[in-house]
C-alpha atoms as a PDB file:
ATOM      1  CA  UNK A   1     -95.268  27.404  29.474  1.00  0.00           C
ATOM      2  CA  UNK A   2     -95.450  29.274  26.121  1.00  0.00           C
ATOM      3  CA  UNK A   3     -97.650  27.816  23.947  1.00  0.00           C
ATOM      4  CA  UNK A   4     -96.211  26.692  20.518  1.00  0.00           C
ATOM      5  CA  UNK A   5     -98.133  27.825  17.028  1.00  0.00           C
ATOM      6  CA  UNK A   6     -96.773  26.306  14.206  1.00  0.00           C
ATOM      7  CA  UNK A   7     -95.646  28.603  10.877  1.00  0.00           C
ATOM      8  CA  UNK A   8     -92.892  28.901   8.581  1.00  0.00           C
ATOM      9  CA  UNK A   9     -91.523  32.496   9.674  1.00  0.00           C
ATOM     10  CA  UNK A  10     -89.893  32.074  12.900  1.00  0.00           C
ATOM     11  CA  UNK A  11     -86.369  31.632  11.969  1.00  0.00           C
ATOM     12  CA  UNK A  12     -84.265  34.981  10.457  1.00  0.00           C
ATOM     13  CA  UNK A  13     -81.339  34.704   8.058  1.00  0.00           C
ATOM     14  CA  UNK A  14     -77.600  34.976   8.837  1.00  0.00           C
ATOM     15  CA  UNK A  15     -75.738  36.665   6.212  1.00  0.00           C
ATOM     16  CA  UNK A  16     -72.497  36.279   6.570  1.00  0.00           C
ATOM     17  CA  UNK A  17     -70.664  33.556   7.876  1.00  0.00           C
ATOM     18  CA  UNK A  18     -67.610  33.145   6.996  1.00  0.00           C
ATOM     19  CA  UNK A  19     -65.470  31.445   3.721  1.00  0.00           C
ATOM     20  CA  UNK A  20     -69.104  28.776   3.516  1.00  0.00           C
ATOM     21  CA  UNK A  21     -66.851  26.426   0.970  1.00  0.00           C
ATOM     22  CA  UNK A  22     -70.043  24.162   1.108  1.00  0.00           C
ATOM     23  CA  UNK A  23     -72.254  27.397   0.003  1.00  0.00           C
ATOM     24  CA  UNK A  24     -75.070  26.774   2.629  1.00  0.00           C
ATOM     25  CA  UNK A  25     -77.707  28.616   3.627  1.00  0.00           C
ATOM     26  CA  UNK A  26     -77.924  29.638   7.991  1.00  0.00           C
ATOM     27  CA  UNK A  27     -81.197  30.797  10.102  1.00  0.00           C
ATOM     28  CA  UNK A  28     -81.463  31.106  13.861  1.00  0.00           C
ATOM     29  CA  UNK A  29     -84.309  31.038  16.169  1.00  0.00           C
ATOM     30  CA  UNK A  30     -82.928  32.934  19.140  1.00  0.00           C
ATOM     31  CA  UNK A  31     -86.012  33.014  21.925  1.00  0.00           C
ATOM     32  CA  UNK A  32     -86.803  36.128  23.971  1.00  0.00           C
ATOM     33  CA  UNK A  33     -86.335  34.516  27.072  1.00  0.00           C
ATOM     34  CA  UNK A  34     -82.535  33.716  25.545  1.00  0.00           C
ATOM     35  CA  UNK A  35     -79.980  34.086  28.374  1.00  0.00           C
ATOM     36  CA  UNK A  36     -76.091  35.222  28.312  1.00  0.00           C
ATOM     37  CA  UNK A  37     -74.059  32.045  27.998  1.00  0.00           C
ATOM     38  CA  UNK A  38     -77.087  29.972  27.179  1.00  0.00           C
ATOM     39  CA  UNK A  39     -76.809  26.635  25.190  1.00  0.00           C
ATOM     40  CA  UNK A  40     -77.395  26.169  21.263  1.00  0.00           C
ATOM     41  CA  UNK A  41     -78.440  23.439  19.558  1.00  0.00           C
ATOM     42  CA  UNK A  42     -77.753  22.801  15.478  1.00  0.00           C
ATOM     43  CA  UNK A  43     -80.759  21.408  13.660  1.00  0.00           C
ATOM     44  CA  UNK A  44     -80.071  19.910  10.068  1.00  0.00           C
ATOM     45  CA  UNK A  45     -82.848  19.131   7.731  1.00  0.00           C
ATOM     46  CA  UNK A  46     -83.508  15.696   5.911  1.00  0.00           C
ATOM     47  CA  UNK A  47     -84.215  15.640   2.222  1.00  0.00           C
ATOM     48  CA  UNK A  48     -86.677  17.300   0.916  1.00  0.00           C
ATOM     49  CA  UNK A  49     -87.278  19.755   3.584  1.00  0.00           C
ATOM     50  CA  UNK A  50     -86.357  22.847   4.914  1.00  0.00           C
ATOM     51  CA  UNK A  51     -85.181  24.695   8.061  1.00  0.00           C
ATOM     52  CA  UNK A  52     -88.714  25.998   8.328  1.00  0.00           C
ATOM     53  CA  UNK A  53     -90.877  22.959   7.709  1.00  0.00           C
ATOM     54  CA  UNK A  54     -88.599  20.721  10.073  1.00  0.00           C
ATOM     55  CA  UNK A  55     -88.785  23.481  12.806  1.00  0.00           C
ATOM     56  CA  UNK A  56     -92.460  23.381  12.125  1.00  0.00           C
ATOM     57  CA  UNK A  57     -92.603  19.814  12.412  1.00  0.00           C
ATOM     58  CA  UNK A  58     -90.130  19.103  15.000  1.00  0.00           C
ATOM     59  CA  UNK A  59     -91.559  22.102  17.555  1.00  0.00           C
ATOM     60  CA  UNK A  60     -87.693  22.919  17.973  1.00  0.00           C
ATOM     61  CA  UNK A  61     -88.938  26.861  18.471  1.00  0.00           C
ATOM     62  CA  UNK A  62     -91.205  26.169  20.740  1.00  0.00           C
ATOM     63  CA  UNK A  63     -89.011  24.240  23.142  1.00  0.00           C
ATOM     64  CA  UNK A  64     -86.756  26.663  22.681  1.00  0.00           C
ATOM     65  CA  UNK A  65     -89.317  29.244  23.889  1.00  0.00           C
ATOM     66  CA  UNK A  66     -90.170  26.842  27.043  1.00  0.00           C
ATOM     67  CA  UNK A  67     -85.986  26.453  27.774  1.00  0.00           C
ATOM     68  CA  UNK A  68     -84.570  29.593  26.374  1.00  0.00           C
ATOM     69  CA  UNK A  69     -81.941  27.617  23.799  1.00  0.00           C
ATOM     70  CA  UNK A  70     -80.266  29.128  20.876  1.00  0.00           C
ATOM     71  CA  UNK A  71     -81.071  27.307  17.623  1.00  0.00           C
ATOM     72  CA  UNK A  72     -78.944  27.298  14.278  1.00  0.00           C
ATOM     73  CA  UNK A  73     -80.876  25.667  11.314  1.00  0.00           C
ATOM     74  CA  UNK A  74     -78.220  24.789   8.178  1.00  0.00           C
ATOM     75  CA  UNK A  75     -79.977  24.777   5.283  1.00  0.00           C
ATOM     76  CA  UNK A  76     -79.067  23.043   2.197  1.00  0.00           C
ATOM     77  CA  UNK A  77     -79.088  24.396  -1.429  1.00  0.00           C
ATOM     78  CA  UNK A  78     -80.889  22.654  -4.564  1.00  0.00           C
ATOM     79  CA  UNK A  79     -77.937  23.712  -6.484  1.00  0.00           C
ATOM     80  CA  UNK A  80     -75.685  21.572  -4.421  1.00  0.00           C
ATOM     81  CA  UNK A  81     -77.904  18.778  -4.281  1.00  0.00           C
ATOM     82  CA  UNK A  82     -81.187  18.004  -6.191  1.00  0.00           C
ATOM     83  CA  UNK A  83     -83.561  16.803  -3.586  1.00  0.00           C
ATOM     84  CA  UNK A  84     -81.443  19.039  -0.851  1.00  0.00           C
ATOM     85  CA  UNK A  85     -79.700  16.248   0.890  1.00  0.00           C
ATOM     86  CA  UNK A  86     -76.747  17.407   2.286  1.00  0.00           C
ATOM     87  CA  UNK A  87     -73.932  15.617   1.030  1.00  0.00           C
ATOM     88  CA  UNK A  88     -72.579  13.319   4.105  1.00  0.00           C
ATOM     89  CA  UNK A  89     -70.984  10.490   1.643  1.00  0.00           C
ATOM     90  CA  UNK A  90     -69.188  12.847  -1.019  1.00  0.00           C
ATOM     91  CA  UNK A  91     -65.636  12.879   0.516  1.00  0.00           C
ATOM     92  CA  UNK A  92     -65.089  17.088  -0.275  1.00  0.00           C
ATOM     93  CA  UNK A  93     -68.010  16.942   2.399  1.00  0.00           C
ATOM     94  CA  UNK A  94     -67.097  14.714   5.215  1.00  0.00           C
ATOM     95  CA  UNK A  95     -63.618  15.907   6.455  1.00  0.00           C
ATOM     96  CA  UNK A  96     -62.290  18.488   8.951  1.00  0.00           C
ATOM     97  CA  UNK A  97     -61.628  21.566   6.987  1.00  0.00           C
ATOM     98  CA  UNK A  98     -63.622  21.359   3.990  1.00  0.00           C
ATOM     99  CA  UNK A  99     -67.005  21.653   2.105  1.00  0.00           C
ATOM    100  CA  UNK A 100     -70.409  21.485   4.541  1.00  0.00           C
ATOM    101  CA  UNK A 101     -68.813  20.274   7.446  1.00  0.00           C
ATOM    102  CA  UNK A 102     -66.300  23.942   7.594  1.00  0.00           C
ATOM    103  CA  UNK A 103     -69.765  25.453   6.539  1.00  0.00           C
ATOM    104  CA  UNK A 104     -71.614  24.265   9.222  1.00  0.00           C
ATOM    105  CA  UNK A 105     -68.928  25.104  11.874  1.00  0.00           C
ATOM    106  CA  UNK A 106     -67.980  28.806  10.606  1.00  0.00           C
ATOM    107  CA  UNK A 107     -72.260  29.591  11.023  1.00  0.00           C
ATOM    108  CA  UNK A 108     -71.729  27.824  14.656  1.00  0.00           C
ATOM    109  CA  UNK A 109     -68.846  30.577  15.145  1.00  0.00           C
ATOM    110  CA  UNK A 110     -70.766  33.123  14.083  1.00  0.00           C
ATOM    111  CA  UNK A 111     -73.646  32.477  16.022  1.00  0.00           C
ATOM    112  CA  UNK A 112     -71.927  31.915  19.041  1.00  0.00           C
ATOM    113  CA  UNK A 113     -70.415  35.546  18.884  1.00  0.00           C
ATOM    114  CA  UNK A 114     -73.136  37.009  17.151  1.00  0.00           C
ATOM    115  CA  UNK A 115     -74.878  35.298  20.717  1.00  0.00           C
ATOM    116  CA  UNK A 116     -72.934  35.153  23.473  1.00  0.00           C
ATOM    117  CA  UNK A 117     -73.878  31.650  23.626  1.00  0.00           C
ATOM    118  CA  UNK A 118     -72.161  29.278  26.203  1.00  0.00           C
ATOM    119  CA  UNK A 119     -69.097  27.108  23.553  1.00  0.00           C
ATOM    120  CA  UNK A 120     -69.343  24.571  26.256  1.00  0.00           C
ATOM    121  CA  UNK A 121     -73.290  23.765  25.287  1.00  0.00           C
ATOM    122  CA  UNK A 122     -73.331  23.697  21.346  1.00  0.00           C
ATOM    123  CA  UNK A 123     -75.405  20.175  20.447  1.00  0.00           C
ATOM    124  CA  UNK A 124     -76.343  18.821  17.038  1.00  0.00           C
ATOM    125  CA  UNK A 125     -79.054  16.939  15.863  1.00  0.00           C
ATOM    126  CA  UNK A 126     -80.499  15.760  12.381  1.00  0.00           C
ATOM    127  CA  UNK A 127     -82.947  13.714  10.488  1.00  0.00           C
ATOM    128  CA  UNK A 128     -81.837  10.993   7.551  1.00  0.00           C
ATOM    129  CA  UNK A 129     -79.212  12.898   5.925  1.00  0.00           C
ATOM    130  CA  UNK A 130     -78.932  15.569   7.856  1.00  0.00           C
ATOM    131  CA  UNK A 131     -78.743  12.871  10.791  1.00  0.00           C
ATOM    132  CA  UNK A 132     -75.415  10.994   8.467  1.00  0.00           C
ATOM    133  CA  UNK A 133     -74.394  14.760   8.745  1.00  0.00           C
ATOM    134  CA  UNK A 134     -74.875  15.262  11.788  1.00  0.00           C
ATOM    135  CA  UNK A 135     -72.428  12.060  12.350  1.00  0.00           C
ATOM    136  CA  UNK A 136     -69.834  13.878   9.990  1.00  0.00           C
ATOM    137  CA  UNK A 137     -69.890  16.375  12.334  1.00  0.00           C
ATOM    138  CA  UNK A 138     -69.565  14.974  15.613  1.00  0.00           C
ATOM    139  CA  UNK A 139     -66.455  12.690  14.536  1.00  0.00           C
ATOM    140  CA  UNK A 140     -65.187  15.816  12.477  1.00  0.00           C
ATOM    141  CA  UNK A 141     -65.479  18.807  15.204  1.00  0.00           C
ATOM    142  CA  UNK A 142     -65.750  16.927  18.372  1.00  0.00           C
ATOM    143  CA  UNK A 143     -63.954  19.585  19.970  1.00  0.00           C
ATOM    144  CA  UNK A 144     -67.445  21.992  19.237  1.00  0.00           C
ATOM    145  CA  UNK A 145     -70.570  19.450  20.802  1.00  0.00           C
ATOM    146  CA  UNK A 146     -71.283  18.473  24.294  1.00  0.00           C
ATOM    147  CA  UNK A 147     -73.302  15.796  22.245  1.00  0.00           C
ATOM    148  CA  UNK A 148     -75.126  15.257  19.300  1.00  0.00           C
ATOM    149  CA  UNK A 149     -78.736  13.322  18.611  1.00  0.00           C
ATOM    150  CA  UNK A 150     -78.840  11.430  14.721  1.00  0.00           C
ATOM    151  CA  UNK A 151     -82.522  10.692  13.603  1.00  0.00           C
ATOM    152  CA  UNK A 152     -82.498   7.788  11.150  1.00  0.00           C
ATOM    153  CA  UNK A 153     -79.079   8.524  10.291  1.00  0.00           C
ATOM    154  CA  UNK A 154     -76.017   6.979   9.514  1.00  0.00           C
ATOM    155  CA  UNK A 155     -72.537   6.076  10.475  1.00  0.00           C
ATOM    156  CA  UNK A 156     -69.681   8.850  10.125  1.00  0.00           C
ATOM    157  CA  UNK A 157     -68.054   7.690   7.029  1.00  0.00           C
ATOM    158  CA  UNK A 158     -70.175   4.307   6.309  1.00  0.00           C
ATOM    159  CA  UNK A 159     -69.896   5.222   2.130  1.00  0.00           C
ATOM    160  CA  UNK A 160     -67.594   7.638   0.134  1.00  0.00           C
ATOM    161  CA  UNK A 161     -69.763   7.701  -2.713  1.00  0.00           C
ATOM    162  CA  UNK A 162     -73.636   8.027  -3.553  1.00  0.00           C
ATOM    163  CA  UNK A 163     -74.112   4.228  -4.979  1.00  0.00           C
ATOM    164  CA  UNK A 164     -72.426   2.840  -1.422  1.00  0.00           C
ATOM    165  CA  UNK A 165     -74.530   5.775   0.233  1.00  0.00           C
ATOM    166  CA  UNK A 166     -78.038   3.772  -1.436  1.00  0.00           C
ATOM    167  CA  UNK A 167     -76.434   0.194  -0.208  1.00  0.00           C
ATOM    168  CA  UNK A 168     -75.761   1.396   3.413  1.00  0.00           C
ATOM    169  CA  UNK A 169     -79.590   3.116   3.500  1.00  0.00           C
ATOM    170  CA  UNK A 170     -80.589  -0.233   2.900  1.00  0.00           C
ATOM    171  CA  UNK A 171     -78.456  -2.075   5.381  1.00  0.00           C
ATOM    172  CA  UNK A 172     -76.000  -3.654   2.747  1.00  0.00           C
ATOM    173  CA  UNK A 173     -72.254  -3.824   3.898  1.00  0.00           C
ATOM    174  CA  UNK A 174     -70.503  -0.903   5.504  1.00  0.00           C
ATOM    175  CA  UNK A 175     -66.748  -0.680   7.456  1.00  0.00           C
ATOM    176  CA  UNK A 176     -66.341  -3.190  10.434  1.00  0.00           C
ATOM    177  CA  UNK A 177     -66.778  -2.201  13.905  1.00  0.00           C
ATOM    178  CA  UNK A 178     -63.333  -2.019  13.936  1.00  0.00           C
ATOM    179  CA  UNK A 179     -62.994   0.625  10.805  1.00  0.00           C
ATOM    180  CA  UNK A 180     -65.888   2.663  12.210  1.00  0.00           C
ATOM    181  CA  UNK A 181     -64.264   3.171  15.294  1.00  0.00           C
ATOM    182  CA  UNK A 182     -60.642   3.751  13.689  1.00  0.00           C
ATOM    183  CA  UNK A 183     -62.788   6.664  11.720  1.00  0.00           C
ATOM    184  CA  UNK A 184     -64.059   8.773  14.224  1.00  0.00           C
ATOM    185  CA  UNK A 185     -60.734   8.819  15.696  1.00  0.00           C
ATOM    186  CA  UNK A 186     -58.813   9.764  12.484  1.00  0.00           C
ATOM    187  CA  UNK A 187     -61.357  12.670  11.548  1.00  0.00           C
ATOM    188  CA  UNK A 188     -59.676  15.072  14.169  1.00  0.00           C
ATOM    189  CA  UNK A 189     -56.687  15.009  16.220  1.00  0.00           C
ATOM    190  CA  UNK A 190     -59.610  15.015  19.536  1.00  0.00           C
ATOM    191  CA  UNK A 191     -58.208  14.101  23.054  1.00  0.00           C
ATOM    192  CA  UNK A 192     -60.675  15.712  24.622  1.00  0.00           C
ATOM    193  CA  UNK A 193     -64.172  14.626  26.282  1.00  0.00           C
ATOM    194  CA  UNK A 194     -66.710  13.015  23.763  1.00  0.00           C
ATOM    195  CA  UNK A 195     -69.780  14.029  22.575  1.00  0.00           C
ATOM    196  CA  UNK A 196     -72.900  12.131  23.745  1.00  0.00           C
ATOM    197  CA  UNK A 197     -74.931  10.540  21.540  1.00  0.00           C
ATOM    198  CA  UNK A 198     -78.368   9.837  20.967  1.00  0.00           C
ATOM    199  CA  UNK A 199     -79.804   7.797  18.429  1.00  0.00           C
ATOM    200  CA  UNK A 200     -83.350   7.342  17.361  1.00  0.00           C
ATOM    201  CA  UNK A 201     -85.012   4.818  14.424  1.00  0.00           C
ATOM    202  CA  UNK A 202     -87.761   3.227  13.444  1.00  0.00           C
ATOM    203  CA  UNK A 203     -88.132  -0.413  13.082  1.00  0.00           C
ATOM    204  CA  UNK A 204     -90.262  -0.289   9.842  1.00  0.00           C
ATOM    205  CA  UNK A 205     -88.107   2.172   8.428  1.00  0.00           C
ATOM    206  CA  UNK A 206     -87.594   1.246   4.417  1.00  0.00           C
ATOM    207  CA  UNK A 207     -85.396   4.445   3.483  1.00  0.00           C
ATOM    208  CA  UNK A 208     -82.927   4.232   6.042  1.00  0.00           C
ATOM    209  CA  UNK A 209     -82.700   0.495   7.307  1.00  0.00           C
ATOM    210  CA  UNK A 210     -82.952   0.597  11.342  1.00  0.00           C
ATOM    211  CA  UNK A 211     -79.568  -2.045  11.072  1.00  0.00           C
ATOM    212  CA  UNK A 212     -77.623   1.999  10.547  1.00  0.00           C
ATOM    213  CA  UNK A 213     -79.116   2.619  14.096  1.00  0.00           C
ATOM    214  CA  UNK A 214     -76.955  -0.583  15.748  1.00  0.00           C
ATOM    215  CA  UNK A 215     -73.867   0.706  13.811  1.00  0.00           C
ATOM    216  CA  UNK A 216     -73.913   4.371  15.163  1.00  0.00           C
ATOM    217  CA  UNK A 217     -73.981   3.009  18.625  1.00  0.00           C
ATOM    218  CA  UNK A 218     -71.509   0.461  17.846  1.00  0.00           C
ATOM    219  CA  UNK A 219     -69.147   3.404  16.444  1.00  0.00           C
ATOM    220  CA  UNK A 220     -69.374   5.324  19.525  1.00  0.00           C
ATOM    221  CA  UNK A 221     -69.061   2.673  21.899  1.00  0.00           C
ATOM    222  CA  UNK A 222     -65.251   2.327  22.224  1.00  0.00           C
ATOM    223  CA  UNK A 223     -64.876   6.031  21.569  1.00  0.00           C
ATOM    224  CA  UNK A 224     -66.854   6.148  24.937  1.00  0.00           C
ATOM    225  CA  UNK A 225     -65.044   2.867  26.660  1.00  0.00           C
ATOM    226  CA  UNK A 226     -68.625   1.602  26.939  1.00  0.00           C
ATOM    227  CA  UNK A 227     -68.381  -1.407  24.827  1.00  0.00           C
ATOM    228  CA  UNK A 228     -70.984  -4.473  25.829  1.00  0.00           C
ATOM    229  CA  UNK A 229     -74.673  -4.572  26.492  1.00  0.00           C
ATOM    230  CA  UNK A 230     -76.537  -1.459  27.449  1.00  0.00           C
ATOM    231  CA  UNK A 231     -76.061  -0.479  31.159  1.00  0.00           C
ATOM    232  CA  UNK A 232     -79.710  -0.669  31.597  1.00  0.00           C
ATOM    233  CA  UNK A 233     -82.623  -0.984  29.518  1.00  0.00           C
ATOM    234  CA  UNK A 234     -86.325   0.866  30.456  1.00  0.00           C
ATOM    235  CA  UNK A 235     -89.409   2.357  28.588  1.00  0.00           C
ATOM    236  CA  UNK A 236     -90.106   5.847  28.288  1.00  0.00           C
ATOM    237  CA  UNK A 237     -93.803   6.918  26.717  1.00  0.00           C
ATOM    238  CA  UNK A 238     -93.878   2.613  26.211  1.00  0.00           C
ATOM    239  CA  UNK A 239     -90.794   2.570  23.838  1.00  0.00           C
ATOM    240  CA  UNK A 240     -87.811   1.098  25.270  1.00  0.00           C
ATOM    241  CA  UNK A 241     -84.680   3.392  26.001  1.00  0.00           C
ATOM    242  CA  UNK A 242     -81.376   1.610  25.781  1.00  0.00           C
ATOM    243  CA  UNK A 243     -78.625   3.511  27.726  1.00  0.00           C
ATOM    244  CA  UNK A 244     -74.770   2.987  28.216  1.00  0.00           C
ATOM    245  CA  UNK A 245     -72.935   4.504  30.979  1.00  0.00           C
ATOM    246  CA  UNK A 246     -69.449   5.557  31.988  1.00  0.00           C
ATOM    247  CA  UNK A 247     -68.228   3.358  35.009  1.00  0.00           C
ATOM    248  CA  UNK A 248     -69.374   6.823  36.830  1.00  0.00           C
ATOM    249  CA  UNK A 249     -72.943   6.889  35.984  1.00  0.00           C
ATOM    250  CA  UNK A 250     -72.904   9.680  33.314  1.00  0.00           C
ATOM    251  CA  UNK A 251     -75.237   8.433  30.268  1.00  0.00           C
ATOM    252  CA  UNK A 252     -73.057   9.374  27.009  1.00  0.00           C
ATOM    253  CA  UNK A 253     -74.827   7.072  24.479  1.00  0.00           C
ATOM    254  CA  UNK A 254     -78.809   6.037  24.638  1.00  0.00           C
ATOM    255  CA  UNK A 255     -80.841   4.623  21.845  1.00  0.00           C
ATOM    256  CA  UNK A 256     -84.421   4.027  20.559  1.00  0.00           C
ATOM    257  CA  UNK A 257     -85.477   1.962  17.848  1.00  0.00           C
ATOM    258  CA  UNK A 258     -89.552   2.291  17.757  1.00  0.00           C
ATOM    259  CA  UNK A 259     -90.596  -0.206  16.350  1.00  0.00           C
ATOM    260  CA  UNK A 260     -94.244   0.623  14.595  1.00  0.00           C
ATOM    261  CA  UNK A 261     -92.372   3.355  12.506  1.00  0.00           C
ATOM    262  CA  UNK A 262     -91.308   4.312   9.508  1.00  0.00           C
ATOM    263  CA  UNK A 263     -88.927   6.651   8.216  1.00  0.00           C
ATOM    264  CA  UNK A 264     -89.173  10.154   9.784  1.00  0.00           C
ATOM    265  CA  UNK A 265     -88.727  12.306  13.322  1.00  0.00           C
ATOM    266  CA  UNK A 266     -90.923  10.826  16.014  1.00  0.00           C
ATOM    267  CA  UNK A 267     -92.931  13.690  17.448  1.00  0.00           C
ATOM    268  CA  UNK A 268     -95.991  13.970  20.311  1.00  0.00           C
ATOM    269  CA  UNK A 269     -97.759  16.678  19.452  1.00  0.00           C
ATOM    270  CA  UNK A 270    -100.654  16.415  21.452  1.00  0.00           C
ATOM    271  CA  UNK A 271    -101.434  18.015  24.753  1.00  0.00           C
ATOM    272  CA  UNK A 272     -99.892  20.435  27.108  1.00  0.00           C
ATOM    273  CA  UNK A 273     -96.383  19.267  26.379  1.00  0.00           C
ATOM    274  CA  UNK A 274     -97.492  18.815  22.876  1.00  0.00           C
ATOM    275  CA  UNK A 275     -94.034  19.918  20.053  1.00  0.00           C
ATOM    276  CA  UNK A 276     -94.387  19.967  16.648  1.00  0.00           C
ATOM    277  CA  UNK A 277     -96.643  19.243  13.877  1.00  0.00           C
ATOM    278  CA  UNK A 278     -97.484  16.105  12.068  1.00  0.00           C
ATOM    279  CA  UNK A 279     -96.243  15.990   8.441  1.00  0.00           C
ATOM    280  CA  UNK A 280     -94.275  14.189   6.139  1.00  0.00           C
ATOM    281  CA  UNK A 281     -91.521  12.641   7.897  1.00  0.00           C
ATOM    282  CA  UNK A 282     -92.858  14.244  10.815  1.00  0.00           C
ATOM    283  CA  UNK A 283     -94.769  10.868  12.274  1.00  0.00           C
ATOM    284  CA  UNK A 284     -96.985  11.382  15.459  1.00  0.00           C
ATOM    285  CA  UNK A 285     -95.852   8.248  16.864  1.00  0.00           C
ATOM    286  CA  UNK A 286     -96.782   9.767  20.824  1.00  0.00           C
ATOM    287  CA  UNK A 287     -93.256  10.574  21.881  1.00  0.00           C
ATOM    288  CA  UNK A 288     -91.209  13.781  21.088  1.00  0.00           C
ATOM    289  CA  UNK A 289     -87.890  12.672  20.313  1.00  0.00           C
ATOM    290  CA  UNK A 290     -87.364  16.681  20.312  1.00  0.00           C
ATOM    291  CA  UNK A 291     -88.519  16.859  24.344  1.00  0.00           C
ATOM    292  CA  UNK A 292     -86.162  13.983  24.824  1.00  0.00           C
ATOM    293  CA  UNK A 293     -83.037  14.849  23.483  1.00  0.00           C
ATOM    294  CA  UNK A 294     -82.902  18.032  25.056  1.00  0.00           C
ATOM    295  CA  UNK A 295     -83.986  15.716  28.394  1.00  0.00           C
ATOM    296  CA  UNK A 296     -80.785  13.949  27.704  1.00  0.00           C
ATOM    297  CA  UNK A 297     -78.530  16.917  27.214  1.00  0.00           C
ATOM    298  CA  UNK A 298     -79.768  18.870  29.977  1.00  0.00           C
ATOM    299  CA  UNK A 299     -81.875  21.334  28.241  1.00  0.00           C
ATOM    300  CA  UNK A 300     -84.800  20.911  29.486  1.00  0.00           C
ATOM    301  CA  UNK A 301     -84.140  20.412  33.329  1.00  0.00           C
ATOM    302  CA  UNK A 302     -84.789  23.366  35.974  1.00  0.00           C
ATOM    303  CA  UNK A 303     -81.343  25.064  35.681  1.00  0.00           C
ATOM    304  CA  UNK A 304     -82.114  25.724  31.862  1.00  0.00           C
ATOM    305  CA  UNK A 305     -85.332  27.338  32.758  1.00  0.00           C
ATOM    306  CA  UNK A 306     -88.370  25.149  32.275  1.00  0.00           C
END
């Protein structure tokens, strides 16, 4: 297993990506150990950080060294928003076609030529509003991820402007179950196979309010014809895992709501299969949601290489 040292200078610019309407910045990790037709995964920043300091804290890199996966950090610009959100409630940047979201999918182009990485195992992930982003992307370009992972996110679509953005944070209104539902389907003209989804929140979260968590799944649930309880319910590292499943068996939506934290990525850095580094937002809570994820979409199991 390679060992994982934290530091900002792992991740190497990409030029030139296309028209980038939502004029965003693109770095890769790409391991040595990086096989033809391997997966990628898309990692999007919360506020406040960067690509570097949420690799750092995440230990995306270093999984990536253990699993040999492609990564693609977006990274947002202060000129297009002051505390470098990206902007997943301004409607210019949460439709098919425009602003971040065509951004975000001509550097996934790129990188997947640039690559020769595998279309069929592109996955997205993201914290706070790069987690509501990563939302606008999954109900946007469903057609591009075998299944996407939002961090103390929020619904695809849940506010159109930044004062309904602040209310839903807080848990304050939003569309129905219905609408939410009705909006993933309108974003693209999808027929396809779904995404998978994973969804992870803390219960003492006071930026993002963990009721956002409930509504993701609840959005996804008739997308996935898995509407009802949770198929089962178990603990992994002591926090419960709630998981829905096709009438097959295939897990396409799981969430965890831990309840002792606040607002950030949960992260275990400790001990052989230690990831990450504890920082702001980065909260050693003694699970990796990072190891995890990539559990759930395969990553991490013998065929990709660990």
């Amino acid at each position: 297993m390679t060992i994982f040292s934290p530091n900002l200078d792992r991740l190497t610019v990409v030029n030139s990506f296309g028209s980038d309407p939502g004029s965003l910045r693109a770095k890769t990790y790409i391991p040595k150990n990086f096989p033809k037709n391997g997966p990628l995964v898309v990692i999007l920043h919360g506020s406040t950080q960067s690509a570097e300091s949420y690799n750092t804290g995440s230990g995306w890199s270093g999984l990536a060294d253990e699993c040999g996966v492609a990564l693609l950090f977006p990274g947002q610009r202060r000129t297009n928003n002051a505390i470098g959100s990206f902007n997943w409630f301004k409607t210019g940047d949460s439709h098919r076609g425009d602003g971040e979201p065509l951004s975000i999918r001509q550097m996934i182009g790129q990188v997947v030529d640039n690559h020769a990485i595998d279309p069929s195992r592109v996955f997205i992930t993201g914290l706070s509003s790069g987690g509501a982003m990563a939302s606008v992307m999954l109900a946007t370009y469903p057609e591009v991820f075998a299944g996407g992972a939002i961090i103390a996110g929020l619904p695809y679509r849940s506010a159109r402007n930044l004062m309904q953005a602040i209310f839903r944070m807080k848990g304050y209104g939003g569309p129905s179950d219905r609408k939410l539902d009705a909006l993933v389907r309108g974003a693209s003209k999808f027929t396809g196979t779904w995404p998978t989804i994973s969804v992870w929140h803390g219960g003492r979260d006071t930026t993002v309010d963990s009721s956002n968590a409930d509504s993701i799944v609840r959005q996804w649930q008739k997308i996935h014809k898995v509407e009802g309880p949770p198929t089962r319910i178990e603990k992994i590292d002591g926090i419960p895992r709630q998981v829905w499943c096709e009438p097959g068996g295939r897990e396409v939506i799981e969430e965890y709501i831990i309840e002792r934290m606040g607002h950030g990525t949960p992260i275990s850095a400790a001990g052989d299969q230690g990831l990450g580094k504890e920082g702001e937002y980065m909260l050693e809570v003694g699970i990796s949601s990072t190891r995890h994820i990539a559990d759930f979409w395969g990553l991490s199991s013998t065929e990709a290489g660990c």
